[in-house]
PDB file of N, CA and C in Angstrom:
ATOM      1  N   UNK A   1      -5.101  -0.644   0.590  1.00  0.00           N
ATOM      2  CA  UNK A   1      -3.930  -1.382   0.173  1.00  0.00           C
ATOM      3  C   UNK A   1      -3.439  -0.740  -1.122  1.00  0.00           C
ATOM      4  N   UNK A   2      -2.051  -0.758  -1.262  1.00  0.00           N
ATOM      5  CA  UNK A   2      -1.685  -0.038  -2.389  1.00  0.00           C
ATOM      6  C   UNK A   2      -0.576  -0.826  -3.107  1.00  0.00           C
ATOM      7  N   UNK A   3      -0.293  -1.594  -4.085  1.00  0.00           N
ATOM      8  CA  UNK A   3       0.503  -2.306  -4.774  1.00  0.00           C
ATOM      9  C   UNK A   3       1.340  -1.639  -5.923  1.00  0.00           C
ATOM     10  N   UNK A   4       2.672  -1.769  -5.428  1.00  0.00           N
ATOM     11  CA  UNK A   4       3.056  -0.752  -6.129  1.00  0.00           C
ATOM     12  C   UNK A   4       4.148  -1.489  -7.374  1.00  0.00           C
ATOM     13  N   UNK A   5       4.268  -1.072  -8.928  1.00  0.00           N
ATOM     14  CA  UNK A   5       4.815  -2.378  -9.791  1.00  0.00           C
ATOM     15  C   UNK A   5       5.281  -1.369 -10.546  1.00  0.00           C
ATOM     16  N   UNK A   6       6.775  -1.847 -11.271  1.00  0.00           N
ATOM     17  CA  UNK A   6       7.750  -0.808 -11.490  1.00  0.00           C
ATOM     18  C   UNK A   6       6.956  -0.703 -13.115  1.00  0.00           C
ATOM     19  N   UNK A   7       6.989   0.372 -13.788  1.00  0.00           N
ATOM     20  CA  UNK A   7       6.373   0.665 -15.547  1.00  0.00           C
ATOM     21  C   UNK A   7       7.062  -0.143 -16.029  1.00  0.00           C
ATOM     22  N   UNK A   8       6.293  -0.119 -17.036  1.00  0.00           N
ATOM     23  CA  UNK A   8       6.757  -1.180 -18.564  1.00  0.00           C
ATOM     24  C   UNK A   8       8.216  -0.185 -18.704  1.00  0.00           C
ATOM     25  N   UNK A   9       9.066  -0.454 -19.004  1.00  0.00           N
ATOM     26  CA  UNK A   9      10.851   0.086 -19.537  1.00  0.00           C
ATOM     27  C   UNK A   9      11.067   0.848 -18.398  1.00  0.00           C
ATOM     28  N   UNK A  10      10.740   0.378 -17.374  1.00  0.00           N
ATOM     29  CA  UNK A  10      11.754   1.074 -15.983  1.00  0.00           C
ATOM     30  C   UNK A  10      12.863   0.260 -15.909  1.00  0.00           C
ATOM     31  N   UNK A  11      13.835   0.503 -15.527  1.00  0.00           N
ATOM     32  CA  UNK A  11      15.253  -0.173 -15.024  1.00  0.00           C
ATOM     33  C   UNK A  11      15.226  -0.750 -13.663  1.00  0.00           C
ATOM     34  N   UNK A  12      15.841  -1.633 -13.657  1.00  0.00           N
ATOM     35  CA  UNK A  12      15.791  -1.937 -11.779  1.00  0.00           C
ATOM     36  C   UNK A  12      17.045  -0.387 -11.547  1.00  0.00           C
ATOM     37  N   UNK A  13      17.934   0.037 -12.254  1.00  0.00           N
ATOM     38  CA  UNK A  13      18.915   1.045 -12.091  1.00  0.00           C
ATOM     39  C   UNK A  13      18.375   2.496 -11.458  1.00  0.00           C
ATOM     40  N   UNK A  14      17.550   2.399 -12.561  1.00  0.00           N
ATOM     41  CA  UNK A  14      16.708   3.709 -12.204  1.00  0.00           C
ATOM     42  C   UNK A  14      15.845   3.840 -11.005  1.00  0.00           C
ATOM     43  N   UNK A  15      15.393   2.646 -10.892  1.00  0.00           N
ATOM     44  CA  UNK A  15      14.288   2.418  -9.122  1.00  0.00           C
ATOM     45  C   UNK A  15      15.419   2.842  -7.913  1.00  0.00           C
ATOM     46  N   UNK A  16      16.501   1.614  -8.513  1.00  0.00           N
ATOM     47  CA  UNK A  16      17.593   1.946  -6.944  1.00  0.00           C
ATOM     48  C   UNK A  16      18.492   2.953  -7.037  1.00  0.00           C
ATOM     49  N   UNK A  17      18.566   3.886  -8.006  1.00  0.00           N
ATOM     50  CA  UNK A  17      19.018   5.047  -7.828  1.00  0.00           C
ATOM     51  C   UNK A  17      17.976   6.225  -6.847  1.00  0.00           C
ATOM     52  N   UNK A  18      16.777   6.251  -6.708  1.00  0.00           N
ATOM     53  CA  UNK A  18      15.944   6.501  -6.496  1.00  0.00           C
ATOM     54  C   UNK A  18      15.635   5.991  -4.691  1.00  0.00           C
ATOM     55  N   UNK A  19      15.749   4.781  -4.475  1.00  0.00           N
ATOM     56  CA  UNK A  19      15.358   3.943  -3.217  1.00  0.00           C
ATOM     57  C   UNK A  19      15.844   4.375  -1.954  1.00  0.00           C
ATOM     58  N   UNK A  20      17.356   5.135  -1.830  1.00  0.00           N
ATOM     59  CA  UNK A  20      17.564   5.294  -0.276  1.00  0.00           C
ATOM     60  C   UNK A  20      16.379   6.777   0.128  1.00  0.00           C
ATOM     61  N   UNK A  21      15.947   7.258  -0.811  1.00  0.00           N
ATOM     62  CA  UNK A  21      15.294   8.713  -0.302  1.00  0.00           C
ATOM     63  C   UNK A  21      14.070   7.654  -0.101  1.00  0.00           C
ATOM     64  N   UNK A  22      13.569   6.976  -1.381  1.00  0.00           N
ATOM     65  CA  UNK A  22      12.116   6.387  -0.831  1.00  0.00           C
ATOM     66  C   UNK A  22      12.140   5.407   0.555  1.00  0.00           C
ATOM     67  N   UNK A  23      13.126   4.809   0.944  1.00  0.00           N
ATOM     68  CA  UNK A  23      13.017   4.042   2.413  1.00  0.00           C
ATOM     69  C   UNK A  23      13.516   4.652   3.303  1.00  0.00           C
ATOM     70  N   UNK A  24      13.886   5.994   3.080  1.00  0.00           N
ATOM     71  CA  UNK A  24      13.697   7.260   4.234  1.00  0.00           C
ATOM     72  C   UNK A  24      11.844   7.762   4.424  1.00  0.00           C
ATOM     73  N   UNK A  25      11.804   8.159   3.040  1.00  0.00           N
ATOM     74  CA  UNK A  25      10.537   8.486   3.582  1.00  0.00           C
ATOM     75  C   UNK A  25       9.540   7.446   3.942  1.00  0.00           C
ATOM     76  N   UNK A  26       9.248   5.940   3.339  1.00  0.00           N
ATOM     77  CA  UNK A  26       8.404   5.468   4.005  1.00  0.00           C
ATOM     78  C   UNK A  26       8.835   4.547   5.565  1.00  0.00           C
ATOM     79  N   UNK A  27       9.953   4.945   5.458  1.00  0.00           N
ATOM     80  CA  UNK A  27      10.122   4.207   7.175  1.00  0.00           C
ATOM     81  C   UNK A  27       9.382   5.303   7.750  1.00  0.00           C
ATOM     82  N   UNK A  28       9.408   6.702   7.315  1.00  0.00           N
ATOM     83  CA  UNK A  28       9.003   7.924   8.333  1.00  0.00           C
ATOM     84  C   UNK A  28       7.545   7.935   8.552  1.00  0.00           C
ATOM     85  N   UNK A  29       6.761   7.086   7.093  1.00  0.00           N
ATOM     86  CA  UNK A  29       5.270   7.007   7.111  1.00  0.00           C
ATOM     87  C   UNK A  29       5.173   5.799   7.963  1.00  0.00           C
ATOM     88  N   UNK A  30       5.645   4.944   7.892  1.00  0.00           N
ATOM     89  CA  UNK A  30       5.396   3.500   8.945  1.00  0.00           C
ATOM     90  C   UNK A  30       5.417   4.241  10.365  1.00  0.00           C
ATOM     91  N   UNK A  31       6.518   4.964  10.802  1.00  0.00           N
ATOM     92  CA  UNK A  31       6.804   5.310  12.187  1.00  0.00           C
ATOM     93  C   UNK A  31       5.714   6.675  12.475  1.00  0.00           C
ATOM     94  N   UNK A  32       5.283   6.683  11.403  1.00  0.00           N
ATOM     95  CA  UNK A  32       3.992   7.760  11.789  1.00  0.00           C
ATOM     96  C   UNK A  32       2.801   6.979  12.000  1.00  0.00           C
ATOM     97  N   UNK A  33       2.487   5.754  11.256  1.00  0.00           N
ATOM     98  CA  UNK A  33       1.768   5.265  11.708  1.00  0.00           C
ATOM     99  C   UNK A  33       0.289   5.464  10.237  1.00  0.00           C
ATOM    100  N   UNK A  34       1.001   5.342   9.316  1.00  0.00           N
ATOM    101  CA  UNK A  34       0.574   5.851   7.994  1.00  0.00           C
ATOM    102  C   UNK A  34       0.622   4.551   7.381  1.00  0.00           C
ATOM    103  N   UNK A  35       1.980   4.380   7.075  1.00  0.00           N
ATOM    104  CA  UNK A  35       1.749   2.625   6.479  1.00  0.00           C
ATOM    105  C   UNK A  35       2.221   1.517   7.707  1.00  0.00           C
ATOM    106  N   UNK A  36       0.622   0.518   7.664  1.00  0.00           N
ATOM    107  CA  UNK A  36       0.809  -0.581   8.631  1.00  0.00           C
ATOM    108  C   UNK A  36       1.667  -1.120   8.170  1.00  0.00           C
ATOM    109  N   UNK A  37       1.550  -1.679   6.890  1.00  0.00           N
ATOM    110  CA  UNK A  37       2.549  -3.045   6.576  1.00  0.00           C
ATOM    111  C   UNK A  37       3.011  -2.387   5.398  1.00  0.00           C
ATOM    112  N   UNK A  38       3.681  -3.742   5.231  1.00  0.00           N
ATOM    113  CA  UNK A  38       4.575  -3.720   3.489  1.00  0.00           C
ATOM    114  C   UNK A  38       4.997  -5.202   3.489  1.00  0.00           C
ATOM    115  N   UNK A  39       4.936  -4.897   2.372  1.00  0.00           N
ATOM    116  CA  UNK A  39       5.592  -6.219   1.663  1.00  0.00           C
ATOM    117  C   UNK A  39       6.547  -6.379   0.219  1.00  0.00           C
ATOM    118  N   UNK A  40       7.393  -7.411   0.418  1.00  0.00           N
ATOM    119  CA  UNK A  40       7.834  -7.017  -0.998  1.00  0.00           C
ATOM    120  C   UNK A  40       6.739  -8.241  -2.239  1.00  0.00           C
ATOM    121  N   UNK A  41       6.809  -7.591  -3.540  1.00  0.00           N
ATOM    122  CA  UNK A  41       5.841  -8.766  -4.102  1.00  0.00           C
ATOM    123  C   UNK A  41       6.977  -9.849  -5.019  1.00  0.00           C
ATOM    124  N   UNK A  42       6.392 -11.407  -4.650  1.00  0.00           N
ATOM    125  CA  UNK A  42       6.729 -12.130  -4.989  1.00  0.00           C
ATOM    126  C   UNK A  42       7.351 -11.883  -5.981  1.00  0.00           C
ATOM    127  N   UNK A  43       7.336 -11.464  -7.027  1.00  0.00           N
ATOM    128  CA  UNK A  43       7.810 -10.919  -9.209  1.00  0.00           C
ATOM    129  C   UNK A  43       9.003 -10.592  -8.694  1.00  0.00           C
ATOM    130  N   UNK A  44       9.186  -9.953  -7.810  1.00  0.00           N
ATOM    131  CA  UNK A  44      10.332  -8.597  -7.316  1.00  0.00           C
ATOM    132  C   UNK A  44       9.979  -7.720  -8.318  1.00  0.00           C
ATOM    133  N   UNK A  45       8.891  -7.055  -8.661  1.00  0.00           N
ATOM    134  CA  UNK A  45       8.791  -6.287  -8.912  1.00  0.00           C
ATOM    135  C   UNK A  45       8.009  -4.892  -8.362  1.00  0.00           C
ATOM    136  N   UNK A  46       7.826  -4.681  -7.267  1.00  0.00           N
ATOM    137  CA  UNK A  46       7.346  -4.363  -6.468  1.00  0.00           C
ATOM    138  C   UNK A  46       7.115  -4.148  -5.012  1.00  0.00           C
ATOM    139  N   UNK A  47       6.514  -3.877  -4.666  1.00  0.00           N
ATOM    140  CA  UNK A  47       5.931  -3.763  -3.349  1.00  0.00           C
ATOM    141  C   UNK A  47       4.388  -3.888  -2.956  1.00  0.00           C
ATOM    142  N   UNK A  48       3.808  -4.087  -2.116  1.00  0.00           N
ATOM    143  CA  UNK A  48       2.098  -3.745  -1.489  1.00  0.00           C
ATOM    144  C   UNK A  48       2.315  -3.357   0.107  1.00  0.00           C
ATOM    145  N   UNK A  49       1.729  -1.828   0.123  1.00  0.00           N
ATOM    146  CA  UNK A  49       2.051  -1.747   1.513  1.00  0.00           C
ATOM    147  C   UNK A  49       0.181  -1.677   1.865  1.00  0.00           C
ATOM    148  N   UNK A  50      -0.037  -1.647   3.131  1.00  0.00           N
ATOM    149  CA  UNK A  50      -1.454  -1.314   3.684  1.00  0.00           C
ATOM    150  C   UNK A  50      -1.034  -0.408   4.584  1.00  0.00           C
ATOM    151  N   UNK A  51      -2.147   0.447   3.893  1.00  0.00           N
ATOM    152  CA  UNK A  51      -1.951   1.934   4.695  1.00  0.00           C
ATOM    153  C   UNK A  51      -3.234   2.050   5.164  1.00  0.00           C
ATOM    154  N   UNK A  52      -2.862   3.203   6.652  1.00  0.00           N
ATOM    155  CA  UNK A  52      -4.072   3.150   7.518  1.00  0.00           C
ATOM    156  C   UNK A  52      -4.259   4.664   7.499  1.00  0.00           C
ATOM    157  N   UNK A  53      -5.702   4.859   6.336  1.00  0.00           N
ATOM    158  CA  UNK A  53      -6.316   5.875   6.389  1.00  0.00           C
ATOM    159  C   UNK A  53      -7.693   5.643   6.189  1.00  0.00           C
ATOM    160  N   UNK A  54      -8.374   6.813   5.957  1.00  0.00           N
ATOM    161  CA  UNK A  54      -9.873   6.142   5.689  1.00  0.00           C
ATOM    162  C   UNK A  54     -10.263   5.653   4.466  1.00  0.00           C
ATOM    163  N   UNK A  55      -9.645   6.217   3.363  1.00  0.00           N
ATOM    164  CA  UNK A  55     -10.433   6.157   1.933  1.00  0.00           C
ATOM    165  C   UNK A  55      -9.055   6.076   0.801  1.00  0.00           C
ATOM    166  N   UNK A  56      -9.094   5.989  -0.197  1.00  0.00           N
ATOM    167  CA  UNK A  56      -8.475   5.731  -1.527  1.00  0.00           C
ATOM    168  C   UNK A  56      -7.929   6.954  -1.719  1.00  0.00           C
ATOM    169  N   UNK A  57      -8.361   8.206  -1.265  1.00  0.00           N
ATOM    170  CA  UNK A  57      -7.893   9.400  -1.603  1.00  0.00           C
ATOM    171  C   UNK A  57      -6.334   9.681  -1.131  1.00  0.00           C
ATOM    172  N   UNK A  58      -6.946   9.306   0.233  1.00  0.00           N
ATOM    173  CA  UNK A  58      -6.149   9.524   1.595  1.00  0.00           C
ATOM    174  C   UNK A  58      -4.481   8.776   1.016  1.00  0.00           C
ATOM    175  N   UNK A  59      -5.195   7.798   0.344  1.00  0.00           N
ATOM    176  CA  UNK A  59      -3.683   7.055   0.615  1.00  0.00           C
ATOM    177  C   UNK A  59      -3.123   7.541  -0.879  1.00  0.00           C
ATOM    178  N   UNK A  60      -3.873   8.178  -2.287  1.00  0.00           N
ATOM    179  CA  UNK A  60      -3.292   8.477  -3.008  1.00  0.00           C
ATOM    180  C   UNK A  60      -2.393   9.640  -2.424  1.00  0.00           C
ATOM    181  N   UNK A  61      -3.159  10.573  -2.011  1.00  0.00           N
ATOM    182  CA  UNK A  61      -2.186  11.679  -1.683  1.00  0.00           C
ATOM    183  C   UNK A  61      -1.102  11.162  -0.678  1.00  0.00           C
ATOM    184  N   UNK A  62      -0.689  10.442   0.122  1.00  0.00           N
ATOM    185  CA  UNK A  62       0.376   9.744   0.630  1.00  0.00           C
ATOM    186  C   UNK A  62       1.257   9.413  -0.322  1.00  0.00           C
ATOM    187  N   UNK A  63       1.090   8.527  -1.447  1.00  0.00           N
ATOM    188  CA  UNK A  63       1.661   7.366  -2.331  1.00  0.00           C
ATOM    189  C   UNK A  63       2.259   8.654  -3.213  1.00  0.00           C
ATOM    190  N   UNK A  64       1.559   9.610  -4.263  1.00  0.00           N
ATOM    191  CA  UNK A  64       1.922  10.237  -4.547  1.00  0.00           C
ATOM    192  C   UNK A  64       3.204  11.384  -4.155  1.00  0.00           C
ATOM    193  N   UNK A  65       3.551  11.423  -3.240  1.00  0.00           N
ATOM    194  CA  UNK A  65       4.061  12.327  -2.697  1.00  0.00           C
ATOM    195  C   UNK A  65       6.058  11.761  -2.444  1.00  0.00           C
ATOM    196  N   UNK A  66       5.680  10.311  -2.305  1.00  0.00           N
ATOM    197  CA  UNK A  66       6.881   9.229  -2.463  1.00  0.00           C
ATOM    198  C   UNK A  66       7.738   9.356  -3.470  1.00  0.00           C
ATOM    199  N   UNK A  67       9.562   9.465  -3.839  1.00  0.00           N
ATOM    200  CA  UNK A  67      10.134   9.899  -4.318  1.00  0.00           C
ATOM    201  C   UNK A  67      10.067   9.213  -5.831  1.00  0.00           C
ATOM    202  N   UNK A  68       9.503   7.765  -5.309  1.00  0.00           N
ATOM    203  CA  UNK A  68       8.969   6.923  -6.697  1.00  0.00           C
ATOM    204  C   UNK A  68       8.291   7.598  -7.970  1.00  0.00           C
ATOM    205  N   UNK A  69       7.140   7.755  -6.996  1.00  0.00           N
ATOM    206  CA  UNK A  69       6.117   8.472  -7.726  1.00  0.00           C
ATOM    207  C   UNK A  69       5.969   9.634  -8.193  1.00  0.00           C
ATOM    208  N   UNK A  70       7.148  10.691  -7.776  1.00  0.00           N
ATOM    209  CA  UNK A  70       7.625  11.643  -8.130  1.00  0.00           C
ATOM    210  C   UNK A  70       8.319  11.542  -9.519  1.00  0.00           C
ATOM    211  N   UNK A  71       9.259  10.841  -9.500  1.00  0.00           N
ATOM    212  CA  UNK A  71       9.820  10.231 -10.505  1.00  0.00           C
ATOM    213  C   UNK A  71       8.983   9.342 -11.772  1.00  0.00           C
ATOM    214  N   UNK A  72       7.772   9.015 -11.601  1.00  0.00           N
ATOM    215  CA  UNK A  72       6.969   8.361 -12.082  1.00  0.00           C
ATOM    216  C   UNK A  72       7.506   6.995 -12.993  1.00  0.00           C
ATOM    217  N   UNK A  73       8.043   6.685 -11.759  1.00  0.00           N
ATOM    218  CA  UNK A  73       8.655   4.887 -12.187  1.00  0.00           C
ATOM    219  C   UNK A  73       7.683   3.730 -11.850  1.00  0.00           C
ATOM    220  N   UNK A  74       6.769   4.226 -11.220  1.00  0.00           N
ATOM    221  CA  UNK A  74       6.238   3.245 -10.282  1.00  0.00           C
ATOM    222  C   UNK A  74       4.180   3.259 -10.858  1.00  0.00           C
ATOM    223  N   UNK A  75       3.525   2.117 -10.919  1.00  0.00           N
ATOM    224  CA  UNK A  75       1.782   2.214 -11.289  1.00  0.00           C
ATOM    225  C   UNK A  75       1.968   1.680  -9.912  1.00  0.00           C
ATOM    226  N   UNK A  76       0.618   2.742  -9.770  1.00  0.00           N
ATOM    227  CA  UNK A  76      -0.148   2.254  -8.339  1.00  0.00           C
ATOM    228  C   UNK A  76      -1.119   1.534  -8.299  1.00  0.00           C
ATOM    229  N   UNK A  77      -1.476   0.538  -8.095  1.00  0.00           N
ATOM    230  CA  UNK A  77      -3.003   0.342  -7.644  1.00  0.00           C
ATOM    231  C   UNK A  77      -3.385   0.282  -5.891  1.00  0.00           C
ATOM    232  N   UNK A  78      -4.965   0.617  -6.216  1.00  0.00           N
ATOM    233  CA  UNK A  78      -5.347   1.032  -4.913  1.00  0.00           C
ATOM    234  C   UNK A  78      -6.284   0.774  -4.437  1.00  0.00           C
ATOM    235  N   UNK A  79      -6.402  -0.438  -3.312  1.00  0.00           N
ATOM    236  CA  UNK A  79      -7.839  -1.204  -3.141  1.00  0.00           C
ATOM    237  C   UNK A  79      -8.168  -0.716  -2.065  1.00  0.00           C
ATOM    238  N   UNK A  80      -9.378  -0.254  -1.421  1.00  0.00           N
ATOM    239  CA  UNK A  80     -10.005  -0.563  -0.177  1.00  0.00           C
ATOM    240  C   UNK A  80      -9.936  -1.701   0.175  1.00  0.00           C
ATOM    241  N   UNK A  81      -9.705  -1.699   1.695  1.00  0.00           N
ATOM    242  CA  UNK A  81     -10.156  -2.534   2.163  1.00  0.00           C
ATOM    243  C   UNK A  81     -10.667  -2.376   3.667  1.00  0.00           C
ATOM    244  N   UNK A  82     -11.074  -3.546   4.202  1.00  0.00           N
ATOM    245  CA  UNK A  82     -11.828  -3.171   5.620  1.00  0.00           C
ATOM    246  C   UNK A  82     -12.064  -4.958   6.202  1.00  0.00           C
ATOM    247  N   UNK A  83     -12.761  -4.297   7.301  1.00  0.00           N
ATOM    248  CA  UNK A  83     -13.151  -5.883   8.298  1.00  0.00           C
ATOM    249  C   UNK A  83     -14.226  -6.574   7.365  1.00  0.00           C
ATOM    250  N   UNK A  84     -13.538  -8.066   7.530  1.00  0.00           N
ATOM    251  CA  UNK A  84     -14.494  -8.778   6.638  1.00  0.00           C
ATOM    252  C   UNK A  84     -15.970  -8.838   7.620  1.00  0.00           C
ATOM    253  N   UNK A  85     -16.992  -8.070   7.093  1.00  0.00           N
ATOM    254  CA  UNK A  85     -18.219  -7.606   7.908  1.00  0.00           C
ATOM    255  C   UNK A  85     -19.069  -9.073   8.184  1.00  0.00           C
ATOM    256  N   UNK A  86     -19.030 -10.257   7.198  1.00  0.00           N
ATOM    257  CA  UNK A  86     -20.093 -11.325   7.449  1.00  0.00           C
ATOM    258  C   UNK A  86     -19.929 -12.348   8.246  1.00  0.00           C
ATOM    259  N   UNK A  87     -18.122 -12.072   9.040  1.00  0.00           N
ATOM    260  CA  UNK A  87     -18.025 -12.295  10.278  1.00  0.00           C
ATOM    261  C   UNK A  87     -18.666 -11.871  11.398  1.00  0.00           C
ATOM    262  N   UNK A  88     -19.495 -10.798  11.106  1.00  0.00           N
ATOM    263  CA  UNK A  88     -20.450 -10.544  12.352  1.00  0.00           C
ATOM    264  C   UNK A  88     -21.907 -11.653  12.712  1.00  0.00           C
ATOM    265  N   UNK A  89     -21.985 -12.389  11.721  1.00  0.00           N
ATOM    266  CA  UNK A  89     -22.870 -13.367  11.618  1.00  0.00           C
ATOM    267  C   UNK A  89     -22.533 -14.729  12.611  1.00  0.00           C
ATOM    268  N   UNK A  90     -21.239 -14.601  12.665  1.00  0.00           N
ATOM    269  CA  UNK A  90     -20.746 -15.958  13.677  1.00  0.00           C
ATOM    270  C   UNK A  90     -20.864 -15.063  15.203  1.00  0.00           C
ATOM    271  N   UNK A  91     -20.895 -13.698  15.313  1.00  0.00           N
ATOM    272  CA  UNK A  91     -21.073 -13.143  16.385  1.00  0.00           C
ATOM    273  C   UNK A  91     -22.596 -12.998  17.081  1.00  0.00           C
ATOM    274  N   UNK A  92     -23.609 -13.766  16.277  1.00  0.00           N
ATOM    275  CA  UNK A  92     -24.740 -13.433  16.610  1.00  0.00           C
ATOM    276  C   UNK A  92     -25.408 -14.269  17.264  1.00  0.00           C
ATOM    277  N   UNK A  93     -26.570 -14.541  17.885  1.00  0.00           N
ATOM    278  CA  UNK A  93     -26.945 -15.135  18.633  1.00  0.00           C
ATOM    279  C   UNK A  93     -27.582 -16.223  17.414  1.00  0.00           C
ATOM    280  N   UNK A  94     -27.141 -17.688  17.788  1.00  0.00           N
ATOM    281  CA  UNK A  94     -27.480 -18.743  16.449  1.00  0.00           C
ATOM    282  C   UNK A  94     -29.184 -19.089  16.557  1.00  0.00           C
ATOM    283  N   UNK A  95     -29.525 -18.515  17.624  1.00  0.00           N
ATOM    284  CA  UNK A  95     -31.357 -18.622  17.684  1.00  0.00           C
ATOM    285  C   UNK A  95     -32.115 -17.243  17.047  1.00  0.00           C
ATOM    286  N   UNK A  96     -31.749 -16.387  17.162  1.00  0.00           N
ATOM    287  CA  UNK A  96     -32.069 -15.194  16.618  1.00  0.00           C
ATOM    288  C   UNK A  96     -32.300 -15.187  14.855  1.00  0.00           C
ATOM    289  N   UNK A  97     -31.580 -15.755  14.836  1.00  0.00           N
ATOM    290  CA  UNK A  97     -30.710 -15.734  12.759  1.00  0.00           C
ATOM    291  C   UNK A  97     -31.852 -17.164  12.268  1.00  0.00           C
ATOM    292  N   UNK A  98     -32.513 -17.908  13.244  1.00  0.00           N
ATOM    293  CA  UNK A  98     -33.395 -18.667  12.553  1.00  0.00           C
ATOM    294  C   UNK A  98     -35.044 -18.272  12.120  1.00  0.00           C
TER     295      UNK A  98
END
């Protein structure tokens, strides 16, 4: 997951001068199949998209490459995430686990 929040003294001017190249390129990463989702964040200051790669790297070098971040208007943060695993516990046999 990657949450993306405009810098301390960015302009909203300066973002949307910037925005028709960035929602060219990430419609092109969605339709690749790069970013699952998006969202916009509540503040309006931002975005969080979830991107489907394996690791933190993967999706920096994606994020980076965005006309935003080129521009360096934009802090990234960047969480892993994955299947909540201790749901496999309701998958188990409830006599076994005693």
């Amino acid at each position: 997951m990657v949450i993306l929040t405009a810098k301390a003294g960015v302009t909203r001017e300066q973002v949307m001068a910037v925005m028709p190249a960035e929602i060219q390129e990430t419609v092109q990463l969605y339709l690749g199949g790069k970013i699952r989702e998006w969202y916009s964040r509540g503040d309006g200051r931002g975005v969080v998209f979830v991107v489907d790669v394996r690791d933190v790297a993967a999706a920096k070098a994606i994020m980076e490459d965005l006309p935003l971040a080129k521009q360096d208007l934009m802090d990234h943060e960047y969480i892993a995430i994955g299947p909540l695993m201790p749901l496999r516990l309701l998958m188990t046999n409830p006599e076994r686990r005693q």
